[in-house]
Protein backbone atom coordinates (compact mmCIF):
# COMPACT_ATOMS: atom_id res chain seq x y z
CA UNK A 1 -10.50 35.30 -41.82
CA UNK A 2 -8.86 32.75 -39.56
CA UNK A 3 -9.04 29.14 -40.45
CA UNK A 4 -11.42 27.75 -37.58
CA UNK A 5 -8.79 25.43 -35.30
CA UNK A 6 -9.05 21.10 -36.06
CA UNK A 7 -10.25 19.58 -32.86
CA UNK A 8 -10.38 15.87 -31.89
CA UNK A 9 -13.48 14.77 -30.29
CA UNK A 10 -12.28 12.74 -26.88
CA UNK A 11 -13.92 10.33 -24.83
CA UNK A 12 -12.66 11.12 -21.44
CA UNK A 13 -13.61 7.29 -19.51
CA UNK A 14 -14.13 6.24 -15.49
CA UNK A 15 -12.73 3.67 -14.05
CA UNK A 16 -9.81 4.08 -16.05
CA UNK A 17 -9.33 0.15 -15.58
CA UNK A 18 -12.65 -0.64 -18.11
CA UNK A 19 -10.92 2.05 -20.63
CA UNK A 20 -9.47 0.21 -23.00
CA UNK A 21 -5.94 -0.36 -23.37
CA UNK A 22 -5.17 3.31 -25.53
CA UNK A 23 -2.36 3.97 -27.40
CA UNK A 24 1.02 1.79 -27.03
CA UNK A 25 3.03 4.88 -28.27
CA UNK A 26 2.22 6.34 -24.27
CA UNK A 27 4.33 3.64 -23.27
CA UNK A 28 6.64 2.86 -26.19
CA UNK A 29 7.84 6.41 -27.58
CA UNK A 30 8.83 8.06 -23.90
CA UNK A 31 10.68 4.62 -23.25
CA UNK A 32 12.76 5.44 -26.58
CA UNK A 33 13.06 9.24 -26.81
CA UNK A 34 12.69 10.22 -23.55
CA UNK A 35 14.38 7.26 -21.29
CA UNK A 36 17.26 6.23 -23.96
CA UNK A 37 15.62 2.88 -24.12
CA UNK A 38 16.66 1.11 -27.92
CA UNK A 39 14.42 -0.64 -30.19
CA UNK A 40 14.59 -3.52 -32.68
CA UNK A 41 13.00 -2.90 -35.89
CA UNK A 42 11.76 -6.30 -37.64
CA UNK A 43 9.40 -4.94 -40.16
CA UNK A 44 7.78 -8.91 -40.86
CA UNK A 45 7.45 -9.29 -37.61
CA UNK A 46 4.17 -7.83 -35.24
CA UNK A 47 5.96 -6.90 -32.23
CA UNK A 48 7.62 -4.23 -30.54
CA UNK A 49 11.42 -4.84 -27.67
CA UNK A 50 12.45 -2.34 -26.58
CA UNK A 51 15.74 -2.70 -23.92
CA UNK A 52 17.03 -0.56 -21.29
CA UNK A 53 20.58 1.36 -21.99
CA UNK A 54 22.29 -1.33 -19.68
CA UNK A 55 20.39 -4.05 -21.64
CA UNK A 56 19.57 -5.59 -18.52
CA UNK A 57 15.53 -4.47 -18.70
CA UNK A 58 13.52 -5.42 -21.62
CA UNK A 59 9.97 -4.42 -22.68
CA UNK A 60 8.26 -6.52 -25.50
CA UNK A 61 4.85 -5.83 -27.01
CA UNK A 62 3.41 -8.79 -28.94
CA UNK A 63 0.25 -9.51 -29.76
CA UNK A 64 -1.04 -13.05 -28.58
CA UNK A 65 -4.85 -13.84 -28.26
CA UNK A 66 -3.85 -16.74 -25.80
CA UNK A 67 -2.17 -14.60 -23.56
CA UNK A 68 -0.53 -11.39 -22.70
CA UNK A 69 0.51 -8.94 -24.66
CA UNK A 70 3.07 -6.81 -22.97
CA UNK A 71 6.03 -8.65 -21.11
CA UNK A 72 8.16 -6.55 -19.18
CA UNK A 73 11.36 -8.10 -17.52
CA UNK A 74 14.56 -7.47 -15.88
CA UNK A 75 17.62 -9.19 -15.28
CA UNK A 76 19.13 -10.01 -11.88
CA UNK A 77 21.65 -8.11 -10.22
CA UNK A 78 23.94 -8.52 -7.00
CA UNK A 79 21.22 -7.37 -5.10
CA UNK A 80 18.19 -8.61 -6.38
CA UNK A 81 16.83 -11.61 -8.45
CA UNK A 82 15.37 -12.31 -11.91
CA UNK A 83 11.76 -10.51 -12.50
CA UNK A 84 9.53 -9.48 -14.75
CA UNK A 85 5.54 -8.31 -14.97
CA UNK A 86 2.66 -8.78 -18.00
CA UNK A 87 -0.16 -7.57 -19.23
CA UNK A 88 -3.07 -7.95 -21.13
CA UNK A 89 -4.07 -6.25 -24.20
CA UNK A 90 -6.86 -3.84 -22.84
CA UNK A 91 -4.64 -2.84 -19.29
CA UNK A 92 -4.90 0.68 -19.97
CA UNK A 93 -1.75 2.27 -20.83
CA UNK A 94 -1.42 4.64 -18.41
CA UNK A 95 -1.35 2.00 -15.60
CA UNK A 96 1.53 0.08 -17.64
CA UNK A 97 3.29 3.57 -17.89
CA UNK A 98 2.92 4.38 -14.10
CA UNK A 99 5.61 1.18 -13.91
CA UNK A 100 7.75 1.96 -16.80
CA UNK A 101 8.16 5.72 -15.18
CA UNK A 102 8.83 4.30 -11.72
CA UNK A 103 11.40 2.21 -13.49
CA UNK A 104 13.54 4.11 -15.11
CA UNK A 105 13.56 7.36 -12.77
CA UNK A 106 16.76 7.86 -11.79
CA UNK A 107 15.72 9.35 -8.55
CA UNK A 108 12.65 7.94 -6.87
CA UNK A 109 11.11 10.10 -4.97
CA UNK A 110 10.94 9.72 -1.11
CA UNK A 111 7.19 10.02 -0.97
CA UNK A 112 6.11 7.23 -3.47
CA UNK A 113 4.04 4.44 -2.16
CA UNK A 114 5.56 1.20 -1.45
CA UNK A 115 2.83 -0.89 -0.20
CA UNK A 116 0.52 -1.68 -3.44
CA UNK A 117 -2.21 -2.24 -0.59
CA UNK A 118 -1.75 1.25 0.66
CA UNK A 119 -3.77 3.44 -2.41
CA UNK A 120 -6.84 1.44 -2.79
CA UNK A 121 -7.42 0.82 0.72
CA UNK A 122 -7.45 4.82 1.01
CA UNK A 123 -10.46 4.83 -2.22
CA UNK A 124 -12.73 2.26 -0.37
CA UNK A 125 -11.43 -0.83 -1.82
CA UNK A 126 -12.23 -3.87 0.36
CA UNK A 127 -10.00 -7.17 2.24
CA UNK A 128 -11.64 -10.21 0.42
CA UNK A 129 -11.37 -12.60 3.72
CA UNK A 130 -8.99 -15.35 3.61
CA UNK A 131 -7.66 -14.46 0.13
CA UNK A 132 -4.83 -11.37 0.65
CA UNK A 133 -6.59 -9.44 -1.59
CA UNK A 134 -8.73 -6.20 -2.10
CA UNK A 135 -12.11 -5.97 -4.34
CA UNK A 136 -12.81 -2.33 -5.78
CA UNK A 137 -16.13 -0.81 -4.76
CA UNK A 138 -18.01 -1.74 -7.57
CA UNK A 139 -16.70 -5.26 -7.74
CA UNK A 140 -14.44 -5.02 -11.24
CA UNK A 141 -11.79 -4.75 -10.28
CA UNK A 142 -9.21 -6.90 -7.99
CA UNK A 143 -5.97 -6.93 -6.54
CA UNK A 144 -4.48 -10.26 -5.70
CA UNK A 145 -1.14 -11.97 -3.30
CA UNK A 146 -0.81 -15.24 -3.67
CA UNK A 147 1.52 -17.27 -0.95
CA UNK A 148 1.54 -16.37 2.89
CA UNK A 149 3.04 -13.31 4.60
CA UNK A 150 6.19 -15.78 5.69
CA UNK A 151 6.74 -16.65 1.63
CA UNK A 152 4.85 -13.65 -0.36
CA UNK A 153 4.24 -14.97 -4.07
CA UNK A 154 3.06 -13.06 -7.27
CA UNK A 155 0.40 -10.41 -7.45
CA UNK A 156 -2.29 -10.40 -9.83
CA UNK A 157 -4.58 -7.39 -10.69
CA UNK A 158 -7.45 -8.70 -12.46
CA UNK A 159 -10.05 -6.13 -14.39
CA UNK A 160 -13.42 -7.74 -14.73
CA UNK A 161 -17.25 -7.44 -15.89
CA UNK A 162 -18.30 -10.70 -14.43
CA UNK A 163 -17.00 -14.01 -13.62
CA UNK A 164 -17.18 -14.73 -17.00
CA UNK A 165 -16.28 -12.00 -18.46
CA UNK A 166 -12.44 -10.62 -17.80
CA UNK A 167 -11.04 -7.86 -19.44
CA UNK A 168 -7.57 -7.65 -18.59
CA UNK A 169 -5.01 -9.19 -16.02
CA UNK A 170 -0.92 -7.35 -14.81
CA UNK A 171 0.89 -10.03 -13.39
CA UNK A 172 3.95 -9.75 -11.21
CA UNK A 173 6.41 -12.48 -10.17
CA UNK A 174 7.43 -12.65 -6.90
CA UNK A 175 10.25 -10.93 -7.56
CA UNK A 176 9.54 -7.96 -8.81
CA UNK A 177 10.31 -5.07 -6.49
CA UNK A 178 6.88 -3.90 -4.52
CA UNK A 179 7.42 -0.19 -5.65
CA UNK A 180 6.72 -0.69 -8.74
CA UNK A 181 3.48 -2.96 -8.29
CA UNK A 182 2.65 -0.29 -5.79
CA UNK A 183 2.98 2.11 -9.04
CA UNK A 184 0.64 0.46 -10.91
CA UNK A 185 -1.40 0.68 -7.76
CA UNK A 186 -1.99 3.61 -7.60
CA UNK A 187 -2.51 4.91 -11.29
CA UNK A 188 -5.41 2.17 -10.93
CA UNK A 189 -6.59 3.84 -7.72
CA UNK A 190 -6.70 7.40 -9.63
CA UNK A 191 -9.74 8.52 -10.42
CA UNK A 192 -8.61 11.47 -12.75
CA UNK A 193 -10.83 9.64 -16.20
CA UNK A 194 -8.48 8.69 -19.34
CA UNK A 195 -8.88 9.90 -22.65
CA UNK A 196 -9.24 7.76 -25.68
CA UNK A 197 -10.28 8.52 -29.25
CA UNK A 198 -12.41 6.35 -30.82
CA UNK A 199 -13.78 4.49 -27.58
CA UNK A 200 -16.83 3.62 -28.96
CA UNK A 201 -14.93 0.48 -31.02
CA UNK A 202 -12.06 -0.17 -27.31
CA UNK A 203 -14.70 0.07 -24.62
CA UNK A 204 -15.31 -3.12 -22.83
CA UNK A 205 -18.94 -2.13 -22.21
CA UNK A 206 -21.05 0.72 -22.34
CA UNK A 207 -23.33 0.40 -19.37
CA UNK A 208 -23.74 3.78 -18.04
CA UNK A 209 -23.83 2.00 -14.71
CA UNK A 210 -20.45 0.41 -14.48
CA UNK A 211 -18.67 3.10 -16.74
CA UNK A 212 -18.99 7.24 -17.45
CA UNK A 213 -17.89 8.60 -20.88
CA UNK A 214 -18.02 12.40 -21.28
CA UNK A 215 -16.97 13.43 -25.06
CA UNK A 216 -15.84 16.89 -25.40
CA UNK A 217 -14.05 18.28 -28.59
CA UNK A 218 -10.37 18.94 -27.79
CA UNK A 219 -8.06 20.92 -30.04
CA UNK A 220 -5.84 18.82 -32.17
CA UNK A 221 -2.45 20.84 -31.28
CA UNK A 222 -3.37 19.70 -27.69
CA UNK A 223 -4.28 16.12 -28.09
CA UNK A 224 -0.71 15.39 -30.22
CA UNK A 225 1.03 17.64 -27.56
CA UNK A 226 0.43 15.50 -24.64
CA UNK A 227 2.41 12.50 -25.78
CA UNK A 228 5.14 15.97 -26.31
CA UNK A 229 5.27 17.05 -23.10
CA UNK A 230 5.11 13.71 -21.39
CA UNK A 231 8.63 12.84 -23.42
CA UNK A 232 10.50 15.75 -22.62
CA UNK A 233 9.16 15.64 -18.83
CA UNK A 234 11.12 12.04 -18.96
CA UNK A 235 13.93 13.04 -20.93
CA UNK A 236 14.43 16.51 -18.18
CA UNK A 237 13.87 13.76 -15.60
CA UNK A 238 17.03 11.82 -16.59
CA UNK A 239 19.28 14.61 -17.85
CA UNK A 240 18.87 16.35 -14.05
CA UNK A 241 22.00 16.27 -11.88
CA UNK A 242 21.58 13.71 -9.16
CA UNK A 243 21.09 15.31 -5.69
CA UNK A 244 23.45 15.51 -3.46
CA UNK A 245 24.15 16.72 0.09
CA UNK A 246 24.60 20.63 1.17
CA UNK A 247 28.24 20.17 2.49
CA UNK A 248 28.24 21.11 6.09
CA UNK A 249 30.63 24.91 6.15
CA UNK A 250 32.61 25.02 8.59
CA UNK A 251 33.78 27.33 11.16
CA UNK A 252 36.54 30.14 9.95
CA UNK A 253 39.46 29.38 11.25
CA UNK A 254 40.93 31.45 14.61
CA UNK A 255 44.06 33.35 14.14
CA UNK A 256 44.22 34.78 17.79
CA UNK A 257 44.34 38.08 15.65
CA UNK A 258 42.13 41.46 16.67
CA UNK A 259 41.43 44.62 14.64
C-alpha cells in the first residue's frame, strides 16, 4: 500500500494587498539563482543585499520597525538618474517581485503597461479629486503622485485598514522609471488571491468583510515546486537569445540567361 501523499494546508487570500507580506525567498532566491544576482553572507548580521551582475542595482532586506524593510536601488547611468523604491514589511511579495521581474528581464515585452494609472483605473479604482491619486473600491488601498504634471514627484502606494491603521507603504522616487511602478501596479490590481501558509499568525485582519480566505489542502511536492518553476522560468528568461530582425532576402540576381 501506497504511502498517502503530505499536503500543506494553504490559505489562498483576496485583496492580495491585506495578505501579508509571504515569503522573502519569492523575491530573494529567483534574484540569485535565476537572475545571476550575488549575495553577501554576514551571518551576525539580520539582513539580506543582494546586487545585480553589473553591481549597479542593489536589493537589501533589513528588518527595521521604524521603517521599511526592503530598499531597492539603482545607480545612474548616461541615460537616466539615481533611483531607488521601498517597502514595508507586510507589501506582499508578489507585488515586490512583479518589479524585481520587470527589472531584470532582458527583453521587456512590448505589451507591458507603462502608465501605473492605467490597471486600476480598468478594476474600478477611483480619481481622489485634487490629489493625483486613485482609491481602490473598498477604500484600502491607495495609489499616490505627489508634485504637478509639469514636475511629477514620487509615488506612494499605501495599503490601509483605517486612518489609523496602515499596513504597508512601496515608495518610489521620482526617478524611478514608470514601468516598473506600473509593474507593481498591476500585480496590485490582480485579483488572482495569494497563497500563504500559516496566515492565521500574517493576516492584517480577519474581517470576512474586507478580506476572503479559502484553505484548501495542497500537495507538498506542489507547494515547494512553485518557488521551482518560478526560478527556472527566470533563469530560461535570461539565457534566451535576444531577438532580432528577419533579414529582408533579396531578389536572385539576373544573369540575362534562359533555359
Amino acid at each position: 500500500m501506497s504511502p498517502t501523499p503530505e499536503t500543506v494546508e494553504v490559505d489562498f487570500i483576496a485583496p492580495r494587498h491585506l495578505a501579508g507580506g509571504g515569503d522573502p525567498a519569492w523575491i530573494t532566491v529567483p534574484l540569485h539563482r535565476g537572475c545571476g544576482w550575488s549575495y553577501g553572507d554576514d551571518p551576525l548580521m539580520p539582513r539580506v543585499m543582494l546586487s545585480s551582475p553589473d553591481q549597479k542595482a542593489l536589493l537589501r532586506l533589513e528588518p527595521d520597525p521604524d521603517g521599511q524593510w526592503w530598499t531597492l536601488s539603482h545607480a545612474a547611468g548616461p541615460d537616466h538618474a539615481a533611483w531607488y523604491a521601498s517597502f514595508g514589511a507586510r507589501t506582499p511579495v508578489e507585488l515586490i517581485a512583479a518589479v524585481t521581474d520587470a527589472l531584470t528581464d532582458p527583453a521587456p515585452p512590448a505589451g507591458a503597461p507603462s502608465d501605473p494609472y492605467e490597471p486600476l483605473q480598468q478594476i474600478g479604482w477611483t480619481p481622489v479629486s485634487a490629489d493625483n491619486g486613485l482609491v481602490s473600491p473598498d477604500g484600502t488601498a491607495y495609489l499616490q503622485r505627489l508634485g504637478s504634471a509639469e514636475e511629477a514627484g514620487a509615488w506612494f502606494v499605501t495599503a490601509t485598514l483605517g486612518l489609523d491603521r496602515p499596513v504597508w507603504q512601496a515608495r518610489f522616487d521620482a526617478h524611478t522609471p514608470a514601468r516598473l511602478v506600473a509593474a507593481f501596479a498591476a500585480a496590485l490590481a490582480d485579483p488572482k488571491p495569494v497563497p500563504r501558509i500559516d496566515s492565521g499568525r500574517s493576516l492584517p485582519t480577519h474581517d470576512p468583510s474586507v478580506v476572503t480566505r479559502r484553505t484548501t489542502d495542497v500537495l507538498a511536492v506542489y507547494v515547494a515546486g512553485a518557488l521551482e518553476e518560478r526560478v527556472h522560468s527566470l533563469a530560461a528568461r535570461r539565457a534566451a537569445p535576444p531577438t532580432s530582425p528577419i533579414p529582408t532576402r533579396q531578389p536572385p540576381a539576373k544573369n540575362n540567361r534562359s533555359r
